[in-house]
PDB file of N, CA and C in Angstrom:
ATOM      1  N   UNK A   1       9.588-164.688  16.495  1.00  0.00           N
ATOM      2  CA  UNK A   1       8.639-163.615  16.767  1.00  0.00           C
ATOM      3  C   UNK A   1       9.061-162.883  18.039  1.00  0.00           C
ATOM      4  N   UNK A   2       8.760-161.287  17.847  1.00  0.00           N
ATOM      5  CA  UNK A   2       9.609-160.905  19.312  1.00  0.00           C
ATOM      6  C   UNK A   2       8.548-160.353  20.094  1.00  0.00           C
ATOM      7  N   UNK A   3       8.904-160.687  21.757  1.00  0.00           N
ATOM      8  CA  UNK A   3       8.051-160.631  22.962  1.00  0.00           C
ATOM      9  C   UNK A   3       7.962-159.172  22.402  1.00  0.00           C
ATOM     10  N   UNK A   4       6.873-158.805  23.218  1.00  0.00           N
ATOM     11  CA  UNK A   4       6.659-157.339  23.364  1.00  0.00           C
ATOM     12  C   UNK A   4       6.905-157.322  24.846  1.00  0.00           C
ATOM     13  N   UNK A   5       6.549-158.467  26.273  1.00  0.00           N
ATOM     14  CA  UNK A   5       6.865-158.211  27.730  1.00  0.00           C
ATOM     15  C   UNK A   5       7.751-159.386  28.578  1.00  0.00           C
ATOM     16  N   UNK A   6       8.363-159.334  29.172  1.00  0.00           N
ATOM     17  CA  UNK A   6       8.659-160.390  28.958  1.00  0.00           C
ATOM     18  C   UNK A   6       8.692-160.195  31.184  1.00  0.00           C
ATOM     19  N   UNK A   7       7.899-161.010  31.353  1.00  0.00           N
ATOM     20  CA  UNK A   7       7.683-160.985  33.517  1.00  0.00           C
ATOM     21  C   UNK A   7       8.383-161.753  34.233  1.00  0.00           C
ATOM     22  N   UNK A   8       9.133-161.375  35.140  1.00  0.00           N
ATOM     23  CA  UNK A   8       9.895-161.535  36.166  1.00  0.00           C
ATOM     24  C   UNK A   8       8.883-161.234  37.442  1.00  0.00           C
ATOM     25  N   UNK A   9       9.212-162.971  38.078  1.00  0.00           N
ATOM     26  CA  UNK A   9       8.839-163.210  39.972  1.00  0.00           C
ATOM     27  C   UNK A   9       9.940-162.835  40.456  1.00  0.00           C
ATOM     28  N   UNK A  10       9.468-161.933  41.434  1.00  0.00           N
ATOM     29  CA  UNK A  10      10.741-161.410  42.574  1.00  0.00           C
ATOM     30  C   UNK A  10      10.093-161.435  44.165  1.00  0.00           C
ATOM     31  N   UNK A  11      11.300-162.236  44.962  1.00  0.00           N
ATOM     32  CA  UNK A  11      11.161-162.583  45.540  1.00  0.00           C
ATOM     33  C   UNK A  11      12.522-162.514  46.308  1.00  0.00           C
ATOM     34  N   UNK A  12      11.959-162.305  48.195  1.00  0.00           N
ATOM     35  CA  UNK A  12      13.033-161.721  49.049  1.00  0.00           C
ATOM     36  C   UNK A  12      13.680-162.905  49.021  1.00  0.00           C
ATOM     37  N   UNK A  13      14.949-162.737  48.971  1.00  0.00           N
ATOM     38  CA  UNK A  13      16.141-164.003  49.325  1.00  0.00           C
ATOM     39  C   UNK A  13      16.291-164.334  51.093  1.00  0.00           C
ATOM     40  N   UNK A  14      15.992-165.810  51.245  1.00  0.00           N
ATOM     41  CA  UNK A  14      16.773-166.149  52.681  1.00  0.00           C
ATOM     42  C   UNK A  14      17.854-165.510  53.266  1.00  0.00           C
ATOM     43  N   UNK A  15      18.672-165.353  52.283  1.00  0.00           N
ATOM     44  CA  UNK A  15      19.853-164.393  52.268  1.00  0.00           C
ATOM     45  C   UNK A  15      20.288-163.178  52.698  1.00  0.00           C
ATOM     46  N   UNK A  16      18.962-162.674  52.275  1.00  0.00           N
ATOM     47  CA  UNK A  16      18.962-161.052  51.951  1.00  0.00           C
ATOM     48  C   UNK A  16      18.678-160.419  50.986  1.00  0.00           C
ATOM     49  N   UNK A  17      18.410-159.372  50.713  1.00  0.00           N
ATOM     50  CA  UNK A  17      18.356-158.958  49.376  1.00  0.00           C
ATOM     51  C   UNK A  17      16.814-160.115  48.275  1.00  0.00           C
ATOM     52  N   UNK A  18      17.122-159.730  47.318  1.00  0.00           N
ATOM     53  CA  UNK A  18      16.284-160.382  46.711  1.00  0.00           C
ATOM     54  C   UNK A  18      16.442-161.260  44.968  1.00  0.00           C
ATOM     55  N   UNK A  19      15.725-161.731  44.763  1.00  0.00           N
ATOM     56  CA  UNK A  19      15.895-162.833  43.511  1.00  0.00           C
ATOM     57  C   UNK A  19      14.835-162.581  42.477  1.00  0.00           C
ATOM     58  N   UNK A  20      14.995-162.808  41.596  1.00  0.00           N
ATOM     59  CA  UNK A  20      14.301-162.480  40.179  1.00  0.00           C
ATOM     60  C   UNK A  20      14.407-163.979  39.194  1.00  0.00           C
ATOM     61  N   UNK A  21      13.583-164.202  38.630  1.00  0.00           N
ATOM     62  CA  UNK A  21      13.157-165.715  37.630  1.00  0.00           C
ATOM     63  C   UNK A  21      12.112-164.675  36.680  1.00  0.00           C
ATOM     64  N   UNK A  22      12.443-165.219  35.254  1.00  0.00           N
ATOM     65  CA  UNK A  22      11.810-165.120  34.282  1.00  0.00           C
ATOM     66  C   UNK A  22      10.949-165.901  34.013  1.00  0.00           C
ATOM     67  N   UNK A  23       9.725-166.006  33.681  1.00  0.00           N
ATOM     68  CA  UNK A  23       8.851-167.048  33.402  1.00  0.00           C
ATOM     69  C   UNK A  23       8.902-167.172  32.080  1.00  0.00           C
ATOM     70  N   UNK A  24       9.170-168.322  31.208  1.00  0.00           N
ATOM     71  CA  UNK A  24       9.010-168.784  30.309  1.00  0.00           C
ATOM     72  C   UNK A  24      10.749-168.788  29.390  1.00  0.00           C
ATOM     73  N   UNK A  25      11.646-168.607  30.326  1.00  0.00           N
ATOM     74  CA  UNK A  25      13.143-168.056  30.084  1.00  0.00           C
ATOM     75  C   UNK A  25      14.264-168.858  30.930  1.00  0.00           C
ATOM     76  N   UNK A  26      15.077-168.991  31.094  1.00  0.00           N
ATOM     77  CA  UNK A  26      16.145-169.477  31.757  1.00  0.00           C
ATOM     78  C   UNK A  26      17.069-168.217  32.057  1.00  0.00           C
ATOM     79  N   UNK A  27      16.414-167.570  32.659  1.00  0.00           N
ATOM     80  CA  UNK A  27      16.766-165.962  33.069  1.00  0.00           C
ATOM     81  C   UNK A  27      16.611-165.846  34.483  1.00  0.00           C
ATOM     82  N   UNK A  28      17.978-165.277  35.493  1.00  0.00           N
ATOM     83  CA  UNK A  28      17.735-165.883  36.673  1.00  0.00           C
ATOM     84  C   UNK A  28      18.876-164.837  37.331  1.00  0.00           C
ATOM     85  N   UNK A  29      18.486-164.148  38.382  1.00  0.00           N
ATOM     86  CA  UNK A  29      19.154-162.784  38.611  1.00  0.00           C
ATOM     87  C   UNK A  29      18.938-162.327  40.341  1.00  0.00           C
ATOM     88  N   UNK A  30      20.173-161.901  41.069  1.00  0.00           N
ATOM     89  CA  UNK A  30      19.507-161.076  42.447  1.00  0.00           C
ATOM     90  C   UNK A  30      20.516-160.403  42.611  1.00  0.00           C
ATOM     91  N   UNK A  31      20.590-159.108  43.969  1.00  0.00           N
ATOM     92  CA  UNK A  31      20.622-158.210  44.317  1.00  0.00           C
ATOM     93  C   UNK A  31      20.484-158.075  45.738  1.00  0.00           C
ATOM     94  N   UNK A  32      21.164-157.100  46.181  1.00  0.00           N
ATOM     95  CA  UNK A  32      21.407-156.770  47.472  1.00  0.00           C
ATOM     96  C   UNK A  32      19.963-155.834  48.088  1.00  0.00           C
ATOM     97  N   UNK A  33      19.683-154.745  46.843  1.00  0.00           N
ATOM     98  CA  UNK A  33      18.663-154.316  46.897  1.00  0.00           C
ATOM     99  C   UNK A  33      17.567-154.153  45.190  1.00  0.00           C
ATOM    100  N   UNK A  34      16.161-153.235  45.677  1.00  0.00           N
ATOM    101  CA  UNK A  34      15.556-152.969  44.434  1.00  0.00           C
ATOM    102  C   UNK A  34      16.055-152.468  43.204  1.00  0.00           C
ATOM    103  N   UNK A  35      17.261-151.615  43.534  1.00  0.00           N
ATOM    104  CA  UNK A  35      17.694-150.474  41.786  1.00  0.00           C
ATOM    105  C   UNK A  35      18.805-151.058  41.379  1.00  0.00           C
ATOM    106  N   UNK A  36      19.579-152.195  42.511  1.00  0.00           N
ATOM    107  CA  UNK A  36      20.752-152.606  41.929  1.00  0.00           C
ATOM    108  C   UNK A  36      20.028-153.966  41.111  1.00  0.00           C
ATOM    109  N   UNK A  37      18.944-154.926  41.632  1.00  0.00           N
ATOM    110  CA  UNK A  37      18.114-155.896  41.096  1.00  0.00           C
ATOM    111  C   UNK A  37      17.241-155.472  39.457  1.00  0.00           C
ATOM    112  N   UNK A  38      16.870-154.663  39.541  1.00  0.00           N
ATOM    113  CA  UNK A  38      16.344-153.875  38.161  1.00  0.00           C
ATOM    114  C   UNK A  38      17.569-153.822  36.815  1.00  0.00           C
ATOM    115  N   UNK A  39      18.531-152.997  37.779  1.00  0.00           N
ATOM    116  CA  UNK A  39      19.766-152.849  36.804  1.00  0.00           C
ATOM    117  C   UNK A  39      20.077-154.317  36.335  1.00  0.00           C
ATOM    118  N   UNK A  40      20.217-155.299  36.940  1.00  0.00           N
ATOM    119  CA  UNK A  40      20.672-156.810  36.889  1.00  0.00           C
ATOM    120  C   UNK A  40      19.902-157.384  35.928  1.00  0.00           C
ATOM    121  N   UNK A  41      18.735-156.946  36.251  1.00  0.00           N
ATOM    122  CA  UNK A  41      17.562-157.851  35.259  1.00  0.00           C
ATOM    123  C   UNK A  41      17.543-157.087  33.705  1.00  0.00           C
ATOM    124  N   UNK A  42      17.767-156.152  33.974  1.00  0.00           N
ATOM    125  CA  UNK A  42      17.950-155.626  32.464  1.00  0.00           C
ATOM    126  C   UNK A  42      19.061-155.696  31.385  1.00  0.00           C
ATOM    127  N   UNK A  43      20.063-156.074  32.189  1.00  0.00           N
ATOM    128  CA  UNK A  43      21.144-156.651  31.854  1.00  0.00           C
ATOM    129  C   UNK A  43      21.156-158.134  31.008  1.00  0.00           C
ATOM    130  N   UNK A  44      20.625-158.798  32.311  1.00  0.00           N
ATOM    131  CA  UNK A  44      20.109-160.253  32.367  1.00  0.00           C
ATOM    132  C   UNK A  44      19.584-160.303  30.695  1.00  0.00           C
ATOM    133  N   UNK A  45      18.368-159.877  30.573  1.00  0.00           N
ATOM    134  CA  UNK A  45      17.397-159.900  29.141  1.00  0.00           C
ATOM    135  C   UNK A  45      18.860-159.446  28.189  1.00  0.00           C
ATOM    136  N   UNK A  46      18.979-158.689  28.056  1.00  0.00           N
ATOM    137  CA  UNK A  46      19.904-157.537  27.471  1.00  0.00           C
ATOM    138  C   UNK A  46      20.843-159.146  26.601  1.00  0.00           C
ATOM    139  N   UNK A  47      21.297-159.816  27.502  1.00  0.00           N
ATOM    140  CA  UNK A  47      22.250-160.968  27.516  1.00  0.00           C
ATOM    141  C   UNK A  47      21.759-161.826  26.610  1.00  0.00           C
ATOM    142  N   UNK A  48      20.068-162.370  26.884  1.00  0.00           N
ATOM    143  CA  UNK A  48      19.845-163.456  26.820  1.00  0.00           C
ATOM    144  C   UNK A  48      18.818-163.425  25.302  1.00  0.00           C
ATOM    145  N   UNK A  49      18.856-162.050  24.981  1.00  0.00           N
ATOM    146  CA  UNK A  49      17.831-162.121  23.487  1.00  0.00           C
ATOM    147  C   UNK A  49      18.906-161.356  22.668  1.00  0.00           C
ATOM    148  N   UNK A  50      18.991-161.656  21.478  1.00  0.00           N
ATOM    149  CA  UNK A  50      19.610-160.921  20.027  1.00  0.00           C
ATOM    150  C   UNK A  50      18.677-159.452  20.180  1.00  0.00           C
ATOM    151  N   UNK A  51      19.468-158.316  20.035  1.00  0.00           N
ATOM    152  CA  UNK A  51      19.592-157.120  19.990  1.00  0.00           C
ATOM    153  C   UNK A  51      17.681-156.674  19.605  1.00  0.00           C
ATOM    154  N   UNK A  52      17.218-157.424  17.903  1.00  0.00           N
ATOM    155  CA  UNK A  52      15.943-157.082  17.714  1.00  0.00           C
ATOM    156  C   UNK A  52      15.032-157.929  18.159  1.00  0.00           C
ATOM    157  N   UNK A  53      15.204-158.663  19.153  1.00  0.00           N
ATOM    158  CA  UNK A  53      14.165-159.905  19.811  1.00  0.00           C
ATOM    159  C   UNK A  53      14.010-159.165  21.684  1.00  0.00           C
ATOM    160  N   UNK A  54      14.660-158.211  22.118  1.00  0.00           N
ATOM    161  CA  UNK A  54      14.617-157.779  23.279  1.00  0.00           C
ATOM    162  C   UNK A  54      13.693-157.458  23.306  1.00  0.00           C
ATOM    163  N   UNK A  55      12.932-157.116  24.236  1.00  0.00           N
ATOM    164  CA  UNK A  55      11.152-157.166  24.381  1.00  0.00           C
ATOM    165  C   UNK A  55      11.286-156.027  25.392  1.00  0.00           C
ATOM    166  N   UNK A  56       9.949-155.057  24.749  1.00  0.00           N
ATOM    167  CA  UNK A  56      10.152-153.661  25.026  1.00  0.00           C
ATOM    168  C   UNK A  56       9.772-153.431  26.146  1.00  0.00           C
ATOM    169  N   UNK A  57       8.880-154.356  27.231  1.00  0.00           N
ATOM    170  CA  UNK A  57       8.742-154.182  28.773  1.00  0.00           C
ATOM    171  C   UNK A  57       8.810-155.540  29.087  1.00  0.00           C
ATOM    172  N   UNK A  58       9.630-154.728  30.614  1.00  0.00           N
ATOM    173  CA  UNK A  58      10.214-156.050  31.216  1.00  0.00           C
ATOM    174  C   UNK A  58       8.625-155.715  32.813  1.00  0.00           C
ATOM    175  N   UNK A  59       8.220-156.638  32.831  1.00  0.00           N
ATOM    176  CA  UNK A  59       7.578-156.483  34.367  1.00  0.00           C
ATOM    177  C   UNK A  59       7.891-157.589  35.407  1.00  0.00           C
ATOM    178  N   UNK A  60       7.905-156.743  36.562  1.00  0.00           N
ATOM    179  CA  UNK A  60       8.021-157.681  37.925  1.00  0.00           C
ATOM    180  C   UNK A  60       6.835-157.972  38.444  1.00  0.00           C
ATOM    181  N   UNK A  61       6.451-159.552  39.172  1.00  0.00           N
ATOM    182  CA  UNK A  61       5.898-159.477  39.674  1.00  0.00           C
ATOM    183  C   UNK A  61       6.029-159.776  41.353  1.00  0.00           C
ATOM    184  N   UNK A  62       5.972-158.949  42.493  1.00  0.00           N
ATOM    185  CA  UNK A  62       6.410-159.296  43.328  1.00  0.00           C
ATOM    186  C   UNK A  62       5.918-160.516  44.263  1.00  0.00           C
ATOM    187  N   UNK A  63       6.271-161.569  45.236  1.00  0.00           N
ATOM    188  CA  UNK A  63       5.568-162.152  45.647  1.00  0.00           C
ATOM    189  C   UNK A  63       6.416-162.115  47.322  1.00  0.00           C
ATOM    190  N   UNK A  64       5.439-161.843  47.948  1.00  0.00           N
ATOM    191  CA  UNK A  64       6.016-161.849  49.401  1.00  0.00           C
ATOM    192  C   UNK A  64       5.235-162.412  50.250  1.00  0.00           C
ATOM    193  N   UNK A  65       5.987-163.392  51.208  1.00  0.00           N
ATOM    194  CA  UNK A  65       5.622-164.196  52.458  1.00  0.00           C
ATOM    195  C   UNK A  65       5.144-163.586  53.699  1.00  0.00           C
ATOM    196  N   UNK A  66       4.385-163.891  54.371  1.00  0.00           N
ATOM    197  CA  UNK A  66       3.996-163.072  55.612  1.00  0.00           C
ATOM    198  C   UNK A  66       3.057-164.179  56.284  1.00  0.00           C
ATOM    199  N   UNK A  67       4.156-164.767  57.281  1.00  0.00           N
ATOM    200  CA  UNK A  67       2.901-165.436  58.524  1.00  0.00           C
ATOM    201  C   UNK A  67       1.787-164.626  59.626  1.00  0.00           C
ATOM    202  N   UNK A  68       0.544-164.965  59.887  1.00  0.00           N
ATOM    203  CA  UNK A  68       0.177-164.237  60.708  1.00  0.00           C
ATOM    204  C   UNK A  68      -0.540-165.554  62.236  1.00  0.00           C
ATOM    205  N   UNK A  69       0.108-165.159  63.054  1.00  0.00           N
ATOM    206  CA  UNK A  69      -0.003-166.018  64.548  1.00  0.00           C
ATOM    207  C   UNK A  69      -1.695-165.913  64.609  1.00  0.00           C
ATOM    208  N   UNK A  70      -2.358-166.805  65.024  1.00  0.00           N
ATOM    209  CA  UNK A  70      -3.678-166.566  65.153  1.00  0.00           C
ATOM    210  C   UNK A  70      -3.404-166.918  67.044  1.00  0.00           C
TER     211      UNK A  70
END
């Protein structure tokens, strides 16, 4: 049966740049920045489903860290 969405956690890399995970996939992708990370992930899917099983939106969800000093 084919996804109709298929969501990606993105998340800044220690590194730099940032990282992408598929939930429910073994789909696993990063980038220096946002348009080169997009391009990657679409690729990524592109790779990992047969041509009529590619699922017609891909969404990110972002998740970002932020300490605040009290």
């Amino acid at each position: 049966m084919k996804e109709t969405e298929i969501i990606f956690v993105v998340e800044e890399s220690n590194e730099g740049g940032f990282e992408a995970k598929a939930l429910g996939h073994s789909i696993f992708t990063d980038a220096d920045d946002l348009e080169s990370l997009k391009s990657r992930i679409k690729d990524a899917v592109k790779c990992h489903f047969e041509d009529n099983e590619i699922p017609s939106v891909i969404r990110l969800h972002f998740i970002r860290e932020e300490l605040i000093a009290v």
